[in-house]
C-alpha atoms as a PDB file:
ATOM      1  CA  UNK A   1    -178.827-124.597 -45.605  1.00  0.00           C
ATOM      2  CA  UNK A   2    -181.066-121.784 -44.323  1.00  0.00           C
ATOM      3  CA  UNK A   3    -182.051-120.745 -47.734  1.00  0.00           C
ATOM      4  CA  UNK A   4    -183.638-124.325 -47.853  1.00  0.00           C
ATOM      5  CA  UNK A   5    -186.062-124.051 -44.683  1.00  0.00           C
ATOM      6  CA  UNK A   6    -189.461-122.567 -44.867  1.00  0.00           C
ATOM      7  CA  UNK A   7    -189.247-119.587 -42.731  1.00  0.00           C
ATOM      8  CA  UNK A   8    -192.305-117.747 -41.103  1.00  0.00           C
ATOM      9  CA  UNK A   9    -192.090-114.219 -39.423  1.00  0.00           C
ATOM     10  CA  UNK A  10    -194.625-113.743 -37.442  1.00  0.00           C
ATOM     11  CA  UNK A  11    -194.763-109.807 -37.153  1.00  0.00           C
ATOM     12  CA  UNK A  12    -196.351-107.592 -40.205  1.00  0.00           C
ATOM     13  CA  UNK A  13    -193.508-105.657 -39.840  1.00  0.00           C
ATOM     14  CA  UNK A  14    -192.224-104.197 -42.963  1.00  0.00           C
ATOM     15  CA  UNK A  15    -188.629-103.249 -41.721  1.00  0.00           C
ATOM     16  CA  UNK A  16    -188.234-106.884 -40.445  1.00  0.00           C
ATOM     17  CA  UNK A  17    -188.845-108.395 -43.521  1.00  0.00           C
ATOM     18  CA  UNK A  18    -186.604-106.237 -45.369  1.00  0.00           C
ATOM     19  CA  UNK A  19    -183.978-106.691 -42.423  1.00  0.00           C
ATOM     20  CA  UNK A  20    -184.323-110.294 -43.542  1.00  0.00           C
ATOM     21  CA  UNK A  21    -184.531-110.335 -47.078  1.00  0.00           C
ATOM     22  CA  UNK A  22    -181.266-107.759 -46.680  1.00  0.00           C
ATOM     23  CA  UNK A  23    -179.070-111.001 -45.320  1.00  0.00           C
ATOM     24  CA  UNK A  24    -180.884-113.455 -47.676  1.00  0.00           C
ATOM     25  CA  UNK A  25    -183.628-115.079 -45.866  1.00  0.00           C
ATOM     26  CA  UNK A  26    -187.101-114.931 -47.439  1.00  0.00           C
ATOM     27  CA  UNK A  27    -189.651-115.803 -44.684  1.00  0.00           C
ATOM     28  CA  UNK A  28    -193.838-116.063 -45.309  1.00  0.00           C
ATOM     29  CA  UNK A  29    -195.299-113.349 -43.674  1.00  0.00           C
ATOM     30  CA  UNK A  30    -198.040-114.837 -41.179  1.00  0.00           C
ATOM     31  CA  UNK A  31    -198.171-112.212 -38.184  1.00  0.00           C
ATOM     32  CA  UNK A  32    -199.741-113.543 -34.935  1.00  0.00           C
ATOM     33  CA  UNK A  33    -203.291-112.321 -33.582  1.00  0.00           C
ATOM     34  CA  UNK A  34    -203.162-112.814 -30.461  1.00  0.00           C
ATOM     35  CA  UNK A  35    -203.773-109.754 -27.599  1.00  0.00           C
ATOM     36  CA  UNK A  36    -200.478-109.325 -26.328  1.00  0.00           C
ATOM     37  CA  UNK A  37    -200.583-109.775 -22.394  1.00  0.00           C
ATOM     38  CA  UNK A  38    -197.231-108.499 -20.265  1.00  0.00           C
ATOM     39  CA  UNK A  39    -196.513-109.853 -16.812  1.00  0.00           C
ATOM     40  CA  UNK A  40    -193.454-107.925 -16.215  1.00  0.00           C
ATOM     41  CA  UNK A  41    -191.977-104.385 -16.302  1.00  0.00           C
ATOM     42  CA  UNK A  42    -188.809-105.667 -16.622  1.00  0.00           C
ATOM     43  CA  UNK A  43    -187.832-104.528 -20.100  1.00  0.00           C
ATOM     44  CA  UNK A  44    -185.810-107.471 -21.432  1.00  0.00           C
ATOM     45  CA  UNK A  45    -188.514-110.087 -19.724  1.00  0.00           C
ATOM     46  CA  UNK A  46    -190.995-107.731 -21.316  1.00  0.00           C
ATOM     47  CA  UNK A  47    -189.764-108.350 -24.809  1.00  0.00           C
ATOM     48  CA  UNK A  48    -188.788-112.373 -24.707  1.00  0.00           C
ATOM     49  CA  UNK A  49    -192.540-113.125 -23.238  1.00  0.00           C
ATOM     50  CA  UNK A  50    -194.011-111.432 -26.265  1.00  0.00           C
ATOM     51  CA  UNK A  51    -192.097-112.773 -29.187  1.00  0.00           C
ATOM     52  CA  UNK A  52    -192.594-116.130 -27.630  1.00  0.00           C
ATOM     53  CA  UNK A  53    -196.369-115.224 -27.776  1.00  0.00           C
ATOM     54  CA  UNK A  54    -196.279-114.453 -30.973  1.00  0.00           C
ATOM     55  CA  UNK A  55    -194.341-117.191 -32.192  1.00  0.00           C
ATOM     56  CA  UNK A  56    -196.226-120.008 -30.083  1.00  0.00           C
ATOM     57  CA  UNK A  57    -199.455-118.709 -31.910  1.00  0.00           C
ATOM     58  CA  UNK A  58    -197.708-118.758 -34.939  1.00  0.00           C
ATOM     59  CA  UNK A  59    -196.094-122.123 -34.988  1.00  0.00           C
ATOM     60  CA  UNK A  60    -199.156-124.009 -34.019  1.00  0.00           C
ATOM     61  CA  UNK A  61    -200.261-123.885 -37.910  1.00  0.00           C
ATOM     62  CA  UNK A  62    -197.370-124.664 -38.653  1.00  0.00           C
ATOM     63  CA  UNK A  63    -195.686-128.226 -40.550  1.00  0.00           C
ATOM     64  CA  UNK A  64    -192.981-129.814 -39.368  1.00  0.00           C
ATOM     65  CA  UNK A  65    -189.385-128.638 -40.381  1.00  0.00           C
ATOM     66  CA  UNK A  66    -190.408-124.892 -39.987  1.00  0.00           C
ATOM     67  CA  UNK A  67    -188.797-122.472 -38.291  1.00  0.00           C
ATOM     68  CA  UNK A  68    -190.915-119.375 -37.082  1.00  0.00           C
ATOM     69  CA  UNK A  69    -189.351-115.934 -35.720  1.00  0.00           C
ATOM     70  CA  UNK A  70    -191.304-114.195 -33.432  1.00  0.00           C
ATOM     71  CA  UNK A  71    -189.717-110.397 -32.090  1.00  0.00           C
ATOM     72  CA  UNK A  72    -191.331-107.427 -30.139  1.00  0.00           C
ATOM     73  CA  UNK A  73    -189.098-104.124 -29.891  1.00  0.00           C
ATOM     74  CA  UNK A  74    -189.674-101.976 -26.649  1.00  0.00           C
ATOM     75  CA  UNK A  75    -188.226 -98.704 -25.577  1.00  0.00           C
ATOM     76  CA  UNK A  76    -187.287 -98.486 -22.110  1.00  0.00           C
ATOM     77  CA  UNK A  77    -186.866 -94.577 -21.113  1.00  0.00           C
ATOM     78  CA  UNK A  78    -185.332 -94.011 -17.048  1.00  0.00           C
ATOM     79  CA  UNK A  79    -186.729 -97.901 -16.841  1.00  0.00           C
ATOM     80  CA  UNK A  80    -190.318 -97.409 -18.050  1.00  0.00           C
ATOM     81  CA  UNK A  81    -191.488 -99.410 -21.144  1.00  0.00           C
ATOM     82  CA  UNK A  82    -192.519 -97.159 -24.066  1.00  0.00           C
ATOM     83  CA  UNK A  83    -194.653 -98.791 -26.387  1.00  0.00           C
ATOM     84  CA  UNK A  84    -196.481 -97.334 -29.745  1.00  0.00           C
ATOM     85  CA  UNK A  85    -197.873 -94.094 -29.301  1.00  0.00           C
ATOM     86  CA  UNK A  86    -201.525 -93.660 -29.153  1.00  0.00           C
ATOM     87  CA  UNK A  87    -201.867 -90.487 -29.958  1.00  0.00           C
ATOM     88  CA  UNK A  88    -199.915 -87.710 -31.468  1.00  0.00           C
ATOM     89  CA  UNK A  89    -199.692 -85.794 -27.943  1.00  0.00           C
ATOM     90  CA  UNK A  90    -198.469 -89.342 -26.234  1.00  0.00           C
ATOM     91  CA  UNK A  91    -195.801 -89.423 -29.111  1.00  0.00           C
ATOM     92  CA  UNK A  92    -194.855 -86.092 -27.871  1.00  0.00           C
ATOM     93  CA  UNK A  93    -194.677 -86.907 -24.602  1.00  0.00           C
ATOM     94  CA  UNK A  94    -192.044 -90.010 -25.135  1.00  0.00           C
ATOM     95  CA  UNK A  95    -190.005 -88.492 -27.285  1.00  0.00           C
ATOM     96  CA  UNK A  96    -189.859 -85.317 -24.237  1.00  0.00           C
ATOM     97  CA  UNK A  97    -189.269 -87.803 -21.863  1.00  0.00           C
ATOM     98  CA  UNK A  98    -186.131 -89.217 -23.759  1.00  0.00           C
ATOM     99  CA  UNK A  99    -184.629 -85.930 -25.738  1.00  0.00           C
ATOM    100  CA  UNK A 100    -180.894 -84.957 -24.463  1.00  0.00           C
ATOM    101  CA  UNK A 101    -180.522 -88.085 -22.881  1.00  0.00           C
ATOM    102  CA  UNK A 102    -179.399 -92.093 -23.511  1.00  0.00           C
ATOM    103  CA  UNK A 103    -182.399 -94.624 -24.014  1.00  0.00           C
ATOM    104  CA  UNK A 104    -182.458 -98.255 -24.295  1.00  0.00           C
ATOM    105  CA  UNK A 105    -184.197-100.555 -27.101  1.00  0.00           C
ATOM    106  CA  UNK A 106    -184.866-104.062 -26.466  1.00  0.00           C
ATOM    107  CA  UNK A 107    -185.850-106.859 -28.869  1.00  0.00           C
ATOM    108  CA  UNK A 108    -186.903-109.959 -27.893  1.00  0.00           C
ATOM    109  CA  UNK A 109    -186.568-112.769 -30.242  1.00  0.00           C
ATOM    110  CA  UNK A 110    -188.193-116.283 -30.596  1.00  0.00           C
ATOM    111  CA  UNK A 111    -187.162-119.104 -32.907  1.00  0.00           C
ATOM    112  CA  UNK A 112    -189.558-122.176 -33.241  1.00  0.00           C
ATOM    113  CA  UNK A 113    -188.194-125.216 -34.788  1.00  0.00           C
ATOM    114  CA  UNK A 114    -191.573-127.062 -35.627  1.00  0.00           C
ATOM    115  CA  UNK A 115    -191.098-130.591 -35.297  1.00  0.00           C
ATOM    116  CA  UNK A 116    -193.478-133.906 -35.343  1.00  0.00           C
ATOM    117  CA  UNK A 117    -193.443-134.148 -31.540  1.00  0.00           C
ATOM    118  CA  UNK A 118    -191.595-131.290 -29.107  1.00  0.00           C
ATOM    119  CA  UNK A 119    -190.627-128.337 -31.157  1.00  0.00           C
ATOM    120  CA  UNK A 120    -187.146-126.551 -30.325  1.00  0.00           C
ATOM    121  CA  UNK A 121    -187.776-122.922 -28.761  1.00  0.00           C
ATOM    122  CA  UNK A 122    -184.971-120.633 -28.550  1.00  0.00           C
ATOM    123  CA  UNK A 123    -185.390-117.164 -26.844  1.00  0.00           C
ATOM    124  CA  UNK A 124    -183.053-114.346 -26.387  1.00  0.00           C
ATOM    125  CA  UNK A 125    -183.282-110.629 -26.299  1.00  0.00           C
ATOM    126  CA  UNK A 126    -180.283-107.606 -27.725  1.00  0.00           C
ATOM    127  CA  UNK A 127    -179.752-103.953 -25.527  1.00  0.00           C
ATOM    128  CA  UNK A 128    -178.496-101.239 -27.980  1.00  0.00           C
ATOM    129  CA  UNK A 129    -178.190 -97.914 -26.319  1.00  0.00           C
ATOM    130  CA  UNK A 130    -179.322 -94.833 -28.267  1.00  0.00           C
ATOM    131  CA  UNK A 131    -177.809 -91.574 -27.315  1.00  0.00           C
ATOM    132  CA  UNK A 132    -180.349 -88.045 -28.073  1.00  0.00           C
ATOM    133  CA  UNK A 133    -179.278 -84.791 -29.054  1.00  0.00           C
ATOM    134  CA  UNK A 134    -181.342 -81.963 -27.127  1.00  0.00           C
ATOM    135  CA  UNK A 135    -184.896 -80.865 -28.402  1.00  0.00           C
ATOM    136  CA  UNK A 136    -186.693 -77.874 -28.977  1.00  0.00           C
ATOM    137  CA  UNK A 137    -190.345 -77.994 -28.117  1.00  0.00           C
ATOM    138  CA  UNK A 138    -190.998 -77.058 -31.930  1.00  0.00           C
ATOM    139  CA  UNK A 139    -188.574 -79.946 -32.397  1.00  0.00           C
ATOM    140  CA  UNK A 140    -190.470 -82.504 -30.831  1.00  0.00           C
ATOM    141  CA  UNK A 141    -194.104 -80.929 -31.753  1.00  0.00           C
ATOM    142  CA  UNK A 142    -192.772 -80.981 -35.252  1.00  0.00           C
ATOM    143  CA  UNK A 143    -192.103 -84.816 -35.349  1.00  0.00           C
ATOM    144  CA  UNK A 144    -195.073 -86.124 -33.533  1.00  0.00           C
ATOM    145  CA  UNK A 145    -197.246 -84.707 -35.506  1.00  0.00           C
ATOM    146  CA  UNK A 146    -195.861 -86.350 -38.455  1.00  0.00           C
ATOM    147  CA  UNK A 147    -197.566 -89.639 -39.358  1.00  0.00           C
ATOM    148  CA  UNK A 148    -193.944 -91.303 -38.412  1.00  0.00           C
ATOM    149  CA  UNK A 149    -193.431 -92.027 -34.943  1.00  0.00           C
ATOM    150  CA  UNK A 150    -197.223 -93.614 -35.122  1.00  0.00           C
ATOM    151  CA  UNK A 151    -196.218 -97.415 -35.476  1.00  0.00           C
ATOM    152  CA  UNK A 152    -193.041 -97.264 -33.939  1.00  0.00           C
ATOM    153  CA  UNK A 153    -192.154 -98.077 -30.158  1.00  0.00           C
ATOM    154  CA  UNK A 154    -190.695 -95.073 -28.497  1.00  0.00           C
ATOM    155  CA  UNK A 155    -192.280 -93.139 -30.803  1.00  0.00           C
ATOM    156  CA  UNK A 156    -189.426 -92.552 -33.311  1.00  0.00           C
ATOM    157  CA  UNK A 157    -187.729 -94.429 -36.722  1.00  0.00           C
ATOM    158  CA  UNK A 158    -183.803 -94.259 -36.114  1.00  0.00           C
ATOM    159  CA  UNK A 159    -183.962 -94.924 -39.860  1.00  0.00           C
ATOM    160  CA  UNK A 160    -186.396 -92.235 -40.492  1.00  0.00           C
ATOM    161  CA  UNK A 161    -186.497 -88.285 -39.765  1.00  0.00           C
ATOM    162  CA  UNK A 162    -185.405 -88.788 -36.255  1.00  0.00           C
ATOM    163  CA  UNK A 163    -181.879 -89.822 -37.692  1.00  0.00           C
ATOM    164  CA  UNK A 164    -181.378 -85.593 -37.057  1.00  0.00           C
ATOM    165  CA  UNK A 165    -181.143 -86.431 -33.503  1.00  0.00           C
ATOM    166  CA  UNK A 166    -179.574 -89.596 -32.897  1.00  0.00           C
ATOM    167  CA  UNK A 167    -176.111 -88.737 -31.356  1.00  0.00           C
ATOM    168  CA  UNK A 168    -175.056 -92.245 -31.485  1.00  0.00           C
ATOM    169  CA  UNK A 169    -175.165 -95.337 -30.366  1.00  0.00           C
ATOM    170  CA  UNK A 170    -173.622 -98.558 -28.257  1.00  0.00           C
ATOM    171  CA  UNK A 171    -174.806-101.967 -29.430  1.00  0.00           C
ATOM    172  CA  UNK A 172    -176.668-103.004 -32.789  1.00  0.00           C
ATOM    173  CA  UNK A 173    -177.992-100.404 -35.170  1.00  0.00           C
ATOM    174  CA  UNK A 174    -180.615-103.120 -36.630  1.00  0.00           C
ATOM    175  CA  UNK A 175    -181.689-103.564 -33.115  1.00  0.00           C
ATOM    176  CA  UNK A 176    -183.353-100.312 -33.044  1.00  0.00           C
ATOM    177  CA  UNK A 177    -184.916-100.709 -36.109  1.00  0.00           C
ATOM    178  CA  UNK A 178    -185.960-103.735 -35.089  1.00  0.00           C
ATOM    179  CA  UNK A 179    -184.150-106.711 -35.600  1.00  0.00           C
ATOM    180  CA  UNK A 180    -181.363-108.011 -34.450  1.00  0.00           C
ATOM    181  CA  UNK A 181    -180.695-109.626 -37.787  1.00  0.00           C
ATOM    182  CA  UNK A 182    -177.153-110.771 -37.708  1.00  0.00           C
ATOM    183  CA  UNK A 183    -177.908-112.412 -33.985  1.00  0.00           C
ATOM    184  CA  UNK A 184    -180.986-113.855 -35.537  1.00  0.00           C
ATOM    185  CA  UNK A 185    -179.156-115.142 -38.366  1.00  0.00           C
ATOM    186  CA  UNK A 186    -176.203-116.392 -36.828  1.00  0.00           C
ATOM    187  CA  UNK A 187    -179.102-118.455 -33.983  1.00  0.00           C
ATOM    188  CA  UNK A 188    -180.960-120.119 -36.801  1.00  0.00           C
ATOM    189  CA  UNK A 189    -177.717-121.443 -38.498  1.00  0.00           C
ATOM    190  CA  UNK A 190    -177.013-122.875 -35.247  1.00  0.00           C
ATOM    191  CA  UNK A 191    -180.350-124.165 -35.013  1.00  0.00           C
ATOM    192  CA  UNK A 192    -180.473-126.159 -38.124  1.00  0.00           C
ATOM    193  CA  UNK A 193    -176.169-127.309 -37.466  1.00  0.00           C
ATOM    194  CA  UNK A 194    -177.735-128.680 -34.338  1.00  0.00           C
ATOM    195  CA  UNK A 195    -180.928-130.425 -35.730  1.00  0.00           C
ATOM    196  CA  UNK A 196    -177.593-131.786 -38.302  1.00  0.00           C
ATOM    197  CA  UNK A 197    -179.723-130.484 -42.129  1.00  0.00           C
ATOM    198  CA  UNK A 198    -177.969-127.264 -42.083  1.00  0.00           C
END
């Protein structure tokens, strides 16, 4: 069973974790260090060569028979990646650049099955589309100045204050929080079924 693996997330996420401990998995909390380097605009290339970073540098400590999830969540905006915010007046200026209008959220996943010799990488990435209500410029002022869209990609929390101007979505809701949890879930079952100590 899952429940029996040692799991390792290696992202200080908060909402990950919780995404996790929401469908029963408990994983150690060990995020990577390494300087993330893109080589790619390409938003879903974008977000499978960072988790795999972070998991790789992650899994190397690692003993045999654990599994280590790596993710990165990007917001891709007309095509261009949108990262966390480094200011308040660059928060201001993603969330202008997407208001009225459908964005895209990637999140690249990596699972690392340590083993003795050649561990198992698996690597896949989830598109939800988020649909935005028009903005005011006090609208979006309001909100970037908040400390809330500091640690976010895009700029925003769907599960936060910005939930006033999500119109809806296509695709996964946990996606955009950041986690794909029931894909990730559903991979590491099939993981362990295929290593046969699931």
């Amino acid at each position: 069973m899952l429940s029996d693996r040692k799991l390792v997330l290696a992202s200080a996420s908060p909402r990950r974790k919780e995404l996790l401990n929401q469908v029963g998995l408990r994983p150690v909390i060990e995020p990577s260090g390494i300087d993330e380097k893109i080589t790619t605009t390409i938003p879903r290339e974008a977000v499978i060569e960072l988790s795999r970073q972070k998991a790789e540098d992650v899994a190397i400590k690692q003993l045999p028979g654990t599994i280590v999830i790596g993710a990165d969540t990007v917001v891709a905006a007309d095509g261009k990646i949108l990262g966390k915010p480094g200011s308040h007046e660059e928060a201001f200026e993603m969330i202008q650049s997407f208001q009225g209008k459908t964005h895209q959220v990637f999140t690249g996943v990596t699972l690392i099955f340590c083993k003795e010799k050649e561990n198992i990488t698996r690597s896949f990435a989830e598109q939800t589309d988020v649909h935005v209500y028009p903005m005011t410029q006090e609208e979006i002022r309001f909100y970037a100045e908040s400390e809330e869209p500091m640690d976010k990609a895009g700029a925003y929390g769907i599960q936060g204050r910005f939930a006033a101007f999500i119109k809806g979505i296509d695709g996964d809701y946990n996606n955009v929080v950041g986690l794909p949890v029931g894909r990730v879930y559903q991979e590491l079952k099939q993981m362990c079924e295929q290593e046969g100590k699931a």
